[in-house]
N, C-alpha and C. Protein backbone atom coordinates (compact mmCIF):
# COMPACT_ATOMS: atom_id res chain seq x y z
N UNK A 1 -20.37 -4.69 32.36
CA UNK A 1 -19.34 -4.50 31.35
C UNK A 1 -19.57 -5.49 30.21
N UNK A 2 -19.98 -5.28 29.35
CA UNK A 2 -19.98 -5.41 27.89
C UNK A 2 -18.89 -6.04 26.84
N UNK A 3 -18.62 -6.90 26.11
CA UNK A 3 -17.65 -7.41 26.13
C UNK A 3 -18.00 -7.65 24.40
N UNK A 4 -16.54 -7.11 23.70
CA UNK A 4 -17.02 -7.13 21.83
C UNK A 4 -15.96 -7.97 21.49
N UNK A 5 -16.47 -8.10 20.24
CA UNK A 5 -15.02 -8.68 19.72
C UNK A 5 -15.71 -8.43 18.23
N UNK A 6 -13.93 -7.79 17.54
CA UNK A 6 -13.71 -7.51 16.23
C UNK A 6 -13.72 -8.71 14.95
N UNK A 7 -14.67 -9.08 14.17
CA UNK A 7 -14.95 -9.55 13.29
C UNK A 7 -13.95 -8.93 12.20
N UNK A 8 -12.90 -9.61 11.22
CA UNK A 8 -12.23 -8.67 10.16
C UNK A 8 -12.42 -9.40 8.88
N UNK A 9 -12.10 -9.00 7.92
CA UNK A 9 -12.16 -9.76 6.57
C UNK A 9 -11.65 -8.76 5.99
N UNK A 10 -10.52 -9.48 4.69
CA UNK A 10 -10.05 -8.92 3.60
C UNK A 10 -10.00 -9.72 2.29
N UNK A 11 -10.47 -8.86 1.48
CA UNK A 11 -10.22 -10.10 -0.02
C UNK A 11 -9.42 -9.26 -1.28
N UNK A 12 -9.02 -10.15 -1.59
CA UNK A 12 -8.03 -9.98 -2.69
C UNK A 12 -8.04 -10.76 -4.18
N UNK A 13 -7.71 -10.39 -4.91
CA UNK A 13 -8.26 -10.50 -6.24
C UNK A 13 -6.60 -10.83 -7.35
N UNK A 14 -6.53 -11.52 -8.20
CA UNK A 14 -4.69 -11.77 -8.45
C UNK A 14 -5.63 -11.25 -10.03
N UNK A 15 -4.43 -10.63 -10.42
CA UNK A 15 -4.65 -9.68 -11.70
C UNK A 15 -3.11 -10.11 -12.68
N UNK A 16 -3.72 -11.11 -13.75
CA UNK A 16 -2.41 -11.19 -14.95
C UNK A 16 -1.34 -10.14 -15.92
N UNK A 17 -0.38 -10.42 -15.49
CA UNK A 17 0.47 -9.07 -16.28
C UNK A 17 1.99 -9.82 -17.18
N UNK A 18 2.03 -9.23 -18.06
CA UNK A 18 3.64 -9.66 -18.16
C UNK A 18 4.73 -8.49 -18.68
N UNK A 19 5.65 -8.73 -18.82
CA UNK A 19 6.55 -7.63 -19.64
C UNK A 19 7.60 -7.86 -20.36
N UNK A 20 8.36 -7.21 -21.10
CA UNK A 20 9.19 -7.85 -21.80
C UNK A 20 10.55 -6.91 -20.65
N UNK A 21 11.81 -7.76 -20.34
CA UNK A 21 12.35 -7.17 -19.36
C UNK A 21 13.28 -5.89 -20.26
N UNK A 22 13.78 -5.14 -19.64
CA UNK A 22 14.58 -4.13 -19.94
C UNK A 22 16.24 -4.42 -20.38
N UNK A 23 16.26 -5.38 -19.32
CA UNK A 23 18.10 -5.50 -19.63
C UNK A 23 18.44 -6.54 -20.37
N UNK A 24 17.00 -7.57 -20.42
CA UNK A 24 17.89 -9.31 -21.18
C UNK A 24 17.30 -9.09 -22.21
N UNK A 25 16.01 -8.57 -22.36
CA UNK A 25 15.07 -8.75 -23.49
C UNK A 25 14.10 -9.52 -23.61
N UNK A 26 14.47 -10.48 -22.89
CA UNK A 26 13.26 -11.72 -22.44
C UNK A 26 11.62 -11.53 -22.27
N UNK A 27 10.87 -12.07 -22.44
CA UNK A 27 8.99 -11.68 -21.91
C UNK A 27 9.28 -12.48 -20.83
N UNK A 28 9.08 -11.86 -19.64
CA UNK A 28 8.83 -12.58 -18.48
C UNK A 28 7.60 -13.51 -18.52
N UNK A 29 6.71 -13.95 -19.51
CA UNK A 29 5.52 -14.89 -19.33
C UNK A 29 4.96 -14.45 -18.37
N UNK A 30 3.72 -15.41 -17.97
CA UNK A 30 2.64 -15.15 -17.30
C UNK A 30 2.85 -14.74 -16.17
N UNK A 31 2.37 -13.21 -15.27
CA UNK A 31 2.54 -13.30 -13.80
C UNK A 31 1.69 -12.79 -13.67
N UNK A 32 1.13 -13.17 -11.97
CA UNK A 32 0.21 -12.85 -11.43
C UNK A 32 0.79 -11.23 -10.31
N UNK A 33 -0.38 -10.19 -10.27
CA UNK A 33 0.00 -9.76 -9.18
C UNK A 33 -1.49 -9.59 -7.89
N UNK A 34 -1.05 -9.64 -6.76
CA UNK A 34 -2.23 -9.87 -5.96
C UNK A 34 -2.70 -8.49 -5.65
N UNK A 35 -3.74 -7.56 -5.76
CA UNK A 35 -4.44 -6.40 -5.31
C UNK A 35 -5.34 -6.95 -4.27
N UNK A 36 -5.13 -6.29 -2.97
CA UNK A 36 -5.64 -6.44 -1.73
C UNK A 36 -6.32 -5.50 -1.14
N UNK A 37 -7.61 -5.24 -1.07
CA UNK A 37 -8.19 -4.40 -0.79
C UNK A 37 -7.81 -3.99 0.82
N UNK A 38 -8.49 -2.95 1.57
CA UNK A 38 -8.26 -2.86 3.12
C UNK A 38 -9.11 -3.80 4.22
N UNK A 39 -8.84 -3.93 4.82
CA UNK A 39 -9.13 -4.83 6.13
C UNK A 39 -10.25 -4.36 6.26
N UNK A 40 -11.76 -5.46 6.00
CA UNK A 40 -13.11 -4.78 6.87
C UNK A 40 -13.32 -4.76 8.09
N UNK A 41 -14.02 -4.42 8.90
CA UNK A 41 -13.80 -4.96 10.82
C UNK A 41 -14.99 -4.59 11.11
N UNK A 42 -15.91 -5.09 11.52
CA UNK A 42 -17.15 -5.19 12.45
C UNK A 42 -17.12 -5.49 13.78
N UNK A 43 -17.22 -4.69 15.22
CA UNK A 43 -17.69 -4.99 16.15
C UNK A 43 -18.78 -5.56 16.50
N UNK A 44 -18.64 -6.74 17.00
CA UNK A 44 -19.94 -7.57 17.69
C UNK A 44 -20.24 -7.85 19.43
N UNK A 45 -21.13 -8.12 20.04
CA UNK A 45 -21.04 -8.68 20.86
C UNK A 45 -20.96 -10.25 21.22
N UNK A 46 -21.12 -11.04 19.97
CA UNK A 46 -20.79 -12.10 19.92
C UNK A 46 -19.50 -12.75 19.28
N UNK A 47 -19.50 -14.19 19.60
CA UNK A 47 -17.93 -14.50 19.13
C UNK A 47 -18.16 -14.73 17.63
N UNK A 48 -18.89 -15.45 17.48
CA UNK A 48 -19.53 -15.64 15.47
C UNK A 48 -20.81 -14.60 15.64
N UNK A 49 -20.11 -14.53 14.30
CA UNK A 49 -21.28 -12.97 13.37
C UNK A 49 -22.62 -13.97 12.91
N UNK A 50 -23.92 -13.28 13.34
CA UNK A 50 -25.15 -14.11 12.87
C UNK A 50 -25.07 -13.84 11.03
N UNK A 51 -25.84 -13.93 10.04
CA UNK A 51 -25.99 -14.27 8.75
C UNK A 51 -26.03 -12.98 8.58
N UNK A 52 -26.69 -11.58 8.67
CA UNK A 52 -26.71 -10.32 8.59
C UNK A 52 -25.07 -9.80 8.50
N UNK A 53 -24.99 -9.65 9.92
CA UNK A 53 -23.44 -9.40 10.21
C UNK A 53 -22.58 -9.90 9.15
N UNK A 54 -22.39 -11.33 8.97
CA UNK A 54 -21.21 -11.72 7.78
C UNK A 54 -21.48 -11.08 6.84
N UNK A 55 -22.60 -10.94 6.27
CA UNK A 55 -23.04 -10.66 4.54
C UNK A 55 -22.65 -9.05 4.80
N UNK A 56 -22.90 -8.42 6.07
CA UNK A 56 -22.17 -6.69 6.08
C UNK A 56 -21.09 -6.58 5.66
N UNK A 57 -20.19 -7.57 6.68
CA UNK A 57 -18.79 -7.56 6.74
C UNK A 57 -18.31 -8.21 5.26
N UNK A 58 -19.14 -9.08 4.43
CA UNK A 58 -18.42 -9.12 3.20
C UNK A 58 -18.29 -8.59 2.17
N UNK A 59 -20.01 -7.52 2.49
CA UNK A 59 -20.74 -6.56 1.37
C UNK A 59 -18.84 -5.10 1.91
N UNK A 60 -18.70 -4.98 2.75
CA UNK A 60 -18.34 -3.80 3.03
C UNK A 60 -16.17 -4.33 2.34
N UNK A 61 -16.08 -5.72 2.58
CA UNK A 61 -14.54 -5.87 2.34
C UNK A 61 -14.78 -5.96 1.24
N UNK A 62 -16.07 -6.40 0.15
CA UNK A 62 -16.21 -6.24 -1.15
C UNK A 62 -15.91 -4.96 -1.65
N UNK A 63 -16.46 -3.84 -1.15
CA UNK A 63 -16.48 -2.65 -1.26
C UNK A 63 -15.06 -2.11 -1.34
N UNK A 64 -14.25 -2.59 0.03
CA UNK A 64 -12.58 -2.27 -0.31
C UNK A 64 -12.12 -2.96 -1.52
N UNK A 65 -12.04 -4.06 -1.64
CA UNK A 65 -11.72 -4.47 -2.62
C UNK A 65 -11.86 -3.94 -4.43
N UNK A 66 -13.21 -3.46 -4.72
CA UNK A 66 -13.39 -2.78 -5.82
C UNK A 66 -12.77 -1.40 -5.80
N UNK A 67 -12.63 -0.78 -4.25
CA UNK A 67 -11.80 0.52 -4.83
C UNK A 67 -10.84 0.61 -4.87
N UNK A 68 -10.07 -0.42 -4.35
CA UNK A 68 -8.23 -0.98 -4.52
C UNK A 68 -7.89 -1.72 -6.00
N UNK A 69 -9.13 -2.01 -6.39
CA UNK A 69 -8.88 -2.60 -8.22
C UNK A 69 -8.81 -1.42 -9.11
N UNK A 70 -9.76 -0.20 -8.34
CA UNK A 70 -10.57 1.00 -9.09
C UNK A 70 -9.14 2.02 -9.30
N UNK A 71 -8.37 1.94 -8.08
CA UNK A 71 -7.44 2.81 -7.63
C UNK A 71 -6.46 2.32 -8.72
N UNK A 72 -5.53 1.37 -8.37
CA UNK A 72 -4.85 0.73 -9.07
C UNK A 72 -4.77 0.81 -10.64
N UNK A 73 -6.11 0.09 -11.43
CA UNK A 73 -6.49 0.73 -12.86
C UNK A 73 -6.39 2.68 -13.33
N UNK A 74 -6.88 3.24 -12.13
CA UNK A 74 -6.60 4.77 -12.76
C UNK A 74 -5.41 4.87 -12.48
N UNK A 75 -4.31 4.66 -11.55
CA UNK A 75 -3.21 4.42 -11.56
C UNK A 75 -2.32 4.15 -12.51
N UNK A 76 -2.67 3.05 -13.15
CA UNK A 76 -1.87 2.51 -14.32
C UNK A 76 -2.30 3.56 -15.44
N UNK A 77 -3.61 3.36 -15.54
CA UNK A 77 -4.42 3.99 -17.15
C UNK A 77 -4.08 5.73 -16.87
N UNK A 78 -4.32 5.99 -16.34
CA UNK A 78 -4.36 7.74 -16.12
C UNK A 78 -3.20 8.09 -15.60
N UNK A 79 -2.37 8.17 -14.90
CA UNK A 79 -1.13 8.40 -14.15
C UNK A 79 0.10 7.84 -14.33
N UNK A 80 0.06 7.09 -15.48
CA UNK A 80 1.08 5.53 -15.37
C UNK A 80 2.42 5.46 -14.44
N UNK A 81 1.22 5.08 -12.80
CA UNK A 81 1.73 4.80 -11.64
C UNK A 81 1.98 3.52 -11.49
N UNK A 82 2.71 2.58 -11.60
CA UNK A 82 2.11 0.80 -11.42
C UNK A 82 2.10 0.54 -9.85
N UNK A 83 1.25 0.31 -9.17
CA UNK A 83 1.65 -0.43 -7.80
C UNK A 83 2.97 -1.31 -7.64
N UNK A 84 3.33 -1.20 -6.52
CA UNK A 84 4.10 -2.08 -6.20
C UNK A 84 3.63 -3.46 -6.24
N UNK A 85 2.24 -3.99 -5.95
CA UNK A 85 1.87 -5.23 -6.67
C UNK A 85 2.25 -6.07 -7.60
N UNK A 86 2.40 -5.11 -8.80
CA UNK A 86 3.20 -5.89 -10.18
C UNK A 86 4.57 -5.78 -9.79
N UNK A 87 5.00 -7.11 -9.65
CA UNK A 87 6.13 -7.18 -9.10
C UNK A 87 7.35 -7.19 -10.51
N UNK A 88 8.22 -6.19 -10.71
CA UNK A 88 9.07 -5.70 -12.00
C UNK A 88 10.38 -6.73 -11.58
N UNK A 89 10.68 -7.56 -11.06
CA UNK A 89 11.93 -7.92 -11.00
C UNK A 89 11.54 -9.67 -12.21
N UNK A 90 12.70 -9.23 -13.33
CA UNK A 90 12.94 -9.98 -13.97
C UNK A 90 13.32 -11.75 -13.80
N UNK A 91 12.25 -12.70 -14.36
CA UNK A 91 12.28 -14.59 -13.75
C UNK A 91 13.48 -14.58 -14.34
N UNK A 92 14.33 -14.19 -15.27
CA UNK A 92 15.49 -14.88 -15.53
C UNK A 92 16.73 -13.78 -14.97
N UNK A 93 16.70 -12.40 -15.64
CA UNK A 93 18.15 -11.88 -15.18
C UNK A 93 17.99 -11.40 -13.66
N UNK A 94 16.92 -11.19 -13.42
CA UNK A 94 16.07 -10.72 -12.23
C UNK A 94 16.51 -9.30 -11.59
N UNK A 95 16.62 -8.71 -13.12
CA UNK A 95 16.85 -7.00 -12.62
C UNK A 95 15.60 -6.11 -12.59
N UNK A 96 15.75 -5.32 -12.21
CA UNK A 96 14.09 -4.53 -11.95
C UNK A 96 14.16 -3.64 -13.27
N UNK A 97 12.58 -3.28 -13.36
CA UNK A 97 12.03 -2.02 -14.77
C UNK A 97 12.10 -0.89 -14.25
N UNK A 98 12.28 -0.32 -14.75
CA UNK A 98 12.00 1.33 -14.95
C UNK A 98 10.70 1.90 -14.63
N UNK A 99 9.62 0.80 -15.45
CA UNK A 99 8.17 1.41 -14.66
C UNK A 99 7.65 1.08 -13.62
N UNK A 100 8.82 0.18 -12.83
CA UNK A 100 8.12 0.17 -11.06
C UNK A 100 9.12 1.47 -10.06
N UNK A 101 9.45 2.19 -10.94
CA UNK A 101 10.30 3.36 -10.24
C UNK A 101 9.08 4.41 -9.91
N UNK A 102 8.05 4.43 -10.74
CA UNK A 102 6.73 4.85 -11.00
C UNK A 102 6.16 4.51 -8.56
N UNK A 103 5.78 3.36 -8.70
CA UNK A 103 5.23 2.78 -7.69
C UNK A 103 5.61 2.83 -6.32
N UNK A 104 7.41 2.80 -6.56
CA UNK A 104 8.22 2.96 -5.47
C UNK A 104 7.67 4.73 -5.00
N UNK A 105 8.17 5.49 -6.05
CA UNK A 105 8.04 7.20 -5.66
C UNK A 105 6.73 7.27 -5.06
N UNK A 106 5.55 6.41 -5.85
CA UNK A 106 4.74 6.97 -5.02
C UNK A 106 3.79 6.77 -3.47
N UNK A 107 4.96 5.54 -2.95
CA UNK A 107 4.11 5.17 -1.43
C UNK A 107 5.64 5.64 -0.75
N UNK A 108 6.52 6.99 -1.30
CA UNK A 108 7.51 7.27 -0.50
C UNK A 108 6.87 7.94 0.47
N UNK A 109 6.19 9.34 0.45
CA UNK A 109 5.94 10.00 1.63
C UNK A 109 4.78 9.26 2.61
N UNK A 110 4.38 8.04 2.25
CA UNK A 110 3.14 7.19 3.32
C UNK A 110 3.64 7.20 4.70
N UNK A 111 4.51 6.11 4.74
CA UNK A 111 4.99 5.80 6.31
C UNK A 111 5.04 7.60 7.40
N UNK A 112 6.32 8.68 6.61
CA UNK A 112 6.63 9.50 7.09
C UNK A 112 5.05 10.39 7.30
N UNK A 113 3.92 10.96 6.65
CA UNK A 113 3.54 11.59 6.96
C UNK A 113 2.65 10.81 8.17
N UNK A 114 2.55 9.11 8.28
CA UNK A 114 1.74 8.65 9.27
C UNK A 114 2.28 9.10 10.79
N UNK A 115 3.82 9.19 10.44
CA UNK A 115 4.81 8.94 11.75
C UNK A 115 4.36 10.80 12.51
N UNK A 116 4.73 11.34 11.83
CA UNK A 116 4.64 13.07 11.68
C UNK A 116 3.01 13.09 12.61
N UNK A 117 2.00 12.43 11.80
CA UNK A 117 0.72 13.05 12.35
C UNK A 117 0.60 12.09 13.82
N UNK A 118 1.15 10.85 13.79
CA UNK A 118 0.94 10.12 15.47
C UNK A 118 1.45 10.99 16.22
N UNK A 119 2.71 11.59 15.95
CA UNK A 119 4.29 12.37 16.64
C UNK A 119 2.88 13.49 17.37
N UNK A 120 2.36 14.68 16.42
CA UNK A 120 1.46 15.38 17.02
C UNK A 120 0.85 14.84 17.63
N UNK A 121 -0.18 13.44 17.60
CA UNK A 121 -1.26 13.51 18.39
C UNK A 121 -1.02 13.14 19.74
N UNK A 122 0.04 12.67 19.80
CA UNK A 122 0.85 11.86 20.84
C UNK A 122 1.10 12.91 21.69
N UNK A 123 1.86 14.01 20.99
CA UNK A 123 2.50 15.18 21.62
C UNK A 123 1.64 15.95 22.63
N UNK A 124 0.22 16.28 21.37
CA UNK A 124 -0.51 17.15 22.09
C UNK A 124 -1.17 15.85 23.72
N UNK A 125 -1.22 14.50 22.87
CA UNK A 125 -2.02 13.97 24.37
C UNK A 125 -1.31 13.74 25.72
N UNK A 126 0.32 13.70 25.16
CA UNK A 126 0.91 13.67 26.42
C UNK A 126 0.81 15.20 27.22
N UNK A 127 0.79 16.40 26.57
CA UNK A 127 0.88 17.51 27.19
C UNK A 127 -0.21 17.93 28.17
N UNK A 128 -1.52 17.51 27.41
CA UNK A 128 -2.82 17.93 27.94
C UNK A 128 -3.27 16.69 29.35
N UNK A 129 -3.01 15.61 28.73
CA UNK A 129 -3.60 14.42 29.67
C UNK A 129 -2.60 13.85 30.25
N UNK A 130 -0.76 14.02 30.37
CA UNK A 130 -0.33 13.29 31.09
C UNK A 130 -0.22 13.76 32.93
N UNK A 131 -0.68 15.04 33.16
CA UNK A 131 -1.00 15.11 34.73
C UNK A 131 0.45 15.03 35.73
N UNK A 132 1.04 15.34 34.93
CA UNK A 132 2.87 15.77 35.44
C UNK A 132 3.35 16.86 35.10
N UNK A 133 4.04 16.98 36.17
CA UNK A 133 4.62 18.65 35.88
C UNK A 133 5.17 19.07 34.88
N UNK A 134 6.33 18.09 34.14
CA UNK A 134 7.25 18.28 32.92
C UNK A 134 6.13 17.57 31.83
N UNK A 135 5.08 17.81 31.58
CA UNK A 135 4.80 17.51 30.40
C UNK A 135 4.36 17.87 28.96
N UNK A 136 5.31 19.09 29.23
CA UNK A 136 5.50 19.95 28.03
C UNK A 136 7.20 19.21 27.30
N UNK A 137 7.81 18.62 28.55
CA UNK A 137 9.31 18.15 27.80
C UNK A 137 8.83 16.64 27.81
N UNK A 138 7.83 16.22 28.10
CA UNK A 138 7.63 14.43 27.68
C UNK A 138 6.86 14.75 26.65
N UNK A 139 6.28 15.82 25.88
CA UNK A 139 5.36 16.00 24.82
C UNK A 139 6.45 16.08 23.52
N UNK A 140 7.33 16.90 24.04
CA UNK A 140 8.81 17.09 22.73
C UNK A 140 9.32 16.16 22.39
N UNK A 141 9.75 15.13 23.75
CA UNK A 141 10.41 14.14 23.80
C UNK A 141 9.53 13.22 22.87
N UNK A 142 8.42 13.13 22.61
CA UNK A 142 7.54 12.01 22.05
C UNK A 142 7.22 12.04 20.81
N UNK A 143 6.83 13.65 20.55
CA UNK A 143 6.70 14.34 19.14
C UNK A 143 8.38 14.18 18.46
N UNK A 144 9.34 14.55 19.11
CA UNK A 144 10.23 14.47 18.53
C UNK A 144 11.25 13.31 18.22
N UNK A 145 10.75 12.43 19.05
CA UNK A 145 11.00 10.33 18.64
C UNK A 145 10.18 10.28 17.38
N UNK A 146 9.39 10.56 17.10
CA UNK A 146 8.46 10.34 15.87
C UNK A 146 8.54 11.46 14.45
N UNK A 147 8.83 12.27 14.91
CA UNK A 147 9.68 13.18 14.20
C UNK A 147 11.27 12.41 13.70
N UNK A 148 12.20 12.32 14.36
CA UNK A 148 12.99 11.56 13.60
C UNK A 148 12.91 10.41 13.33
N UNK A 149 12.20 9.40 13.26
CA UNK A 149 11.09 8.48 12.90
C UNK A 149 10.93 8.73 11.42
N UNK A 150 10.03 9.39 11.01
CA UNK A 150 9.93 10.05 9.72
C UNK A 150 10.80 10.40 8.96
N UNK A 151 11.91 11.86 9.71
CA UNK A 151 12.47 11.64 8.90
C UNK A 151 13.48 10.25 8.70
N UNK A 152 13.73 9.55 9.06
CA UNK A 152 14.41 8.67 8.77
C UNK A 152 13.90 7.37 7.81
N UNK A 153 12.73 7.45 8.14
CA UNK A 153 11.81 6.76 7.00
C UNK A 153 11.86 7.23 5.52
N UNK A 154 11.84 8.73 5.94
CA UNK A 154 12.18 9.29 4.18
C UNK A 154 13.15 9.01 3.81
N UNK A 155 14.44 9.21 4.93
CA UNK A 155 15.77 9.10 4.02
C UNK A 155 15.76 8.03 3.99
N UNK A 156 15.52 6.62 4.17
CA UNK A 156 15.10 5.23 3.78
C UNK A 156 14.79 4.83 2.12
N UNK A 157 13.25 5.66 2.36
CA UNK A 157 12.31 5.50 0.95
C UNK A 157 13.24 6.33 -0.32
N UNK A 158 13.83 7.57 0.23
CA UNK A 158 14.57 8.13 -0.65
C UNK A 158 15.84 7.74 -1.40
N UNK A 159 16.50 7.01 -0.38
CA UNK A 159 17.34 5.92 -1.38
C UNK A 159 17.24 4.87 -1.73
N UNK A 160 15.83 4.49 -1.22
CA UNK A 160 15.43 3.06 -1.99
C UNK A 160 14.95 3.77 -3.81
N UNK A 161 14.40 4.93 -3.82
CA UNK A 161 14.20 5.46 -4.92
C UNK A 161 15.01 5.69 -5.75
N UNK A 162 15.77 6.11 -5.18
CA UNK A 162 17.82 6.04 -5.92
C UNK A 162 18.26 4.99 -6.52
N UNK A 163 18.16 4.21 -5.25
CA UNK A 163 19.03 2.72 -6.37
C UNK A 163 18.40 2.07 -7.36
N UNK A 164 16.72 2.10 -6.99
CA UNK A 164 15.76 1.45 -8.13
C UNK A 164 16.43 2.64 -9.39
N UNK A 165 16.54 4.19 -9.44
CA UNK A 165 16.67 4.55 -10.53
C UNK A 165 18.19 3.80 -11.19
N UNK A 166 18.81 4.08 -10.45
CA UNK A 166 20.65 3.68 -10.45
C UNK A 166 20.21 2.32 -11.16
N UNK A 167 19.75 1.44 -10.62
CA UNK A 167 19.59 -0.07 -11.73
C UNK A 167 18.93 0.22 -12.89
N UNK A 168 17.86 0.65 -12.81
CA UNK A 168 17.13 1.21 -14.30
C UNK A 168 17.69 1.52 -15.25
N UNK A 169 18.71 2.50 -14.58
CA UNK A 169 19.37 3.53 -15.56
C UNK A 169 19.77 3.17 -16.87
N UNK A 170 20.41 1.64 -16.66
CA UNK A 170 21.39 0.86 -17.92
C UNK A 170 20.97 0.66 -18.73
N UNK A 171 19.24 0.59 -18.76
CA UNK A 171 18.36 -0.21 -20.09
C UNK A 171 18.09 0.75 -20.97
N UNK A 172 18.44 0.43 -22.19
CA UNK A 172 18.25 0.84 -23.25
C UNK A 172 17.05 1.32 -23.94
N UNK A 173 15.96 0.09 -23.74
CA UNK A 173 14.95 -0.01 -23.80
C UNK A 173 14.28 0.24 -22.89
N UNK A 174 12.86 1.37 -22.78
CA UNK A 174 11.49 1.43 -21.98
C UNK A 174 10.88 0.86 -22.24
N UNK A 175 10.23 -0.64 -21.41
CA UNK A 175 8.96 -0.93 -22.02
C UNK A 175 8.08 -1.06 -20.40
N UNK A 176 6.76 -1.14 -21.16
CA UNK A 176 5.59 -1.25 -19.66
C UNK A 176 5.25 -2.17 -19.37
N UNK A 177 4.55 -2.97 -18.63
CA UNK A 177 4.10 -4.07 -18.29
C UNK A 177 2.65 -3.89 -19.02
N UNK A 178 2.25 -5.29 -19.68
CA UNK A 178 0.86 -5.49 -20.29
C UNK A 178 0.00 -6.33 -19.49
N UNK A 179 -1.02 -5.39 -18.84
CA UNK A 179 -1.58 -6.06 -17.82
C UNK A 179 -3.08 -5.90 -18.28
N UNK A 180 -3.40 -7.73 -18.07
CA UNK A 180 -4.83 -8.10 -18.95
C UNK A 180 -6.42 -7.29 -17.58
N UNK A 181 -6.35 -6.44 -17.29
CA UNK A 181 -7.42 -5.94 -16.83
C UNK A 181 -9.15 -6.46 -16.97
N UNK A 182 -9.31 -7.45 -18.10
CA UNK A 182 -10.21 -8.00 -18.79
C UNK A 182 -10.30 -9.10 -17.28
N UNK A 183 -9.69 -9.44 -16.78
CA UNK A 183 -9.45 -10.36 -15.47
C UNK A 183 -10.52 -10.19 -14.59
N UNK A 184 -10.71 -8.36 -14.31
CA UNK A 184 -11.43 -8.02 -12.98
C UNK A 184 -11.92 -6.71 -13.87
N UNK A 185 -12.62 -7.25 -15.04
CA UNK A 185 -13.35 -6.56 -15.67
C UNK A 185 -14.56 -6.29 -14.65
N UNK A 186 -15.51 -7.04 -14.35
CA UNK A 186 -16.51 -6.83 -13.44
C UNK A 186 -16.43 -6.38 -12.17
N UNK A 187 -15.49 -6.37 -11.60
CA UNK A 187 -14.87 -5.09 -10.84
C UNK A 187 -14.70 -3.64 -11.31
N UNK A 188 -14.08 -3.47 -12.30
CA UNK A 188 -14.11 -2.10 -12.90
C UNK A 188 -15.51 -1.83 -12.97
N UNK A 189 -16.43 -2.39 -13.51
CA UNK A 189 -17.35 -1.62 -14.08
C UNK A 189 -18.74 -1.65 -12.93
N UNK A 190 -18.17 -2.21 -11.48
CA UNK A 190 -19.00 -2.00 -10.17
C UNK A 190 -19.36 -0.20 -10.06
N UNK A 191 -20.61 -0.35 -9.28
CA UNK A 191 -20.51 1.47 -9.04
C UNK A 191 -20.48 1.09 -7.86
């Protein structure tokens, strides 16, 4: 028996933005927001990665990293989606913008459709592989914990989407956040 262990790495990159707020009027000055690419992970059979191995595992979290800068930029530039990254809550009145209502809507359906597709796989594995008589009603029972799971996650995300609009609503003024991209210029222009 053979024995591994998971090597991980993640890197992250802080990207300058500011805005002028909606409700005081104020420029919030300089802020940083952090873009975090996904978790790399290498299986080894050793406990430290030899010189190959690391330079994989950094070539490959490099790799997340440029398409979480890549994502993010068409996000903003093409879609004007802002991540939740740029964090919109105002240093002095500390009310939120209008263009992180953008960011919120769009990681609403994440959690729920993850919950929905475990709920099936779960379902179908308890039915096929659990080797008990009732396990067509421990398959419902499991699919359907995860099923309301979801939905309850939506109706969560869905009124978190509400009240961000409900605060928004008051400002007079739209403005966007000006975010210096020139930062992780050499990121963008990675192939």
């Amino acid at each position: 028996m053979s024995v591994y262990f998971k090597h991980t790495k993640t890197e992250s990159i802080k990207v300058p933005y500011s805005f002028k707020c909606e409700q005081c009027m104020k420029d919030s000055g300089p802020l940083m927001a952090t873009i975090t690419g996904m978790e790399a992970d290498i299986n080894s059979n050793f406990k430290d990665l030899d010189e190959k191995g690391a330079e994989t595992l950094n070539k490959i979290a490099h790799k997340y990293l440029v398409r979480a800068v890549k994502d993010a930029h068409r996000n903003v530039t093409e879609k004007h989606i802002y991540p939740t990254d740029f964090k919109d809550e105002c240093p002095y009145c500390h009310k939120p913008q209008s263009w992180a209502v953008s960011g919120v809507k769009d990681e609403m359906f994440g959690t729920p459709v993850v919950l929905l597709i475990v709920g099936i796989i779960l379902g179908v594995g308890c039915y096929f592989f659990s080797g008990v008589e009732n396990s067509l009603t421990i398959a419902i029972v499991v699919a359907g914990i995860c099923f309301a799971l979801a939905v309850g996650s939506l109706i969560l995300n869905i009124i978190k989407v509400g009240s961000k609009k409900r605060k928004t609503a008051v400002s007079y003024q739209k403005n966007v956040p000006v975010i210096e991209w020139s930062a992780v210029q050499d990121l963008l222009d990675e192939k």
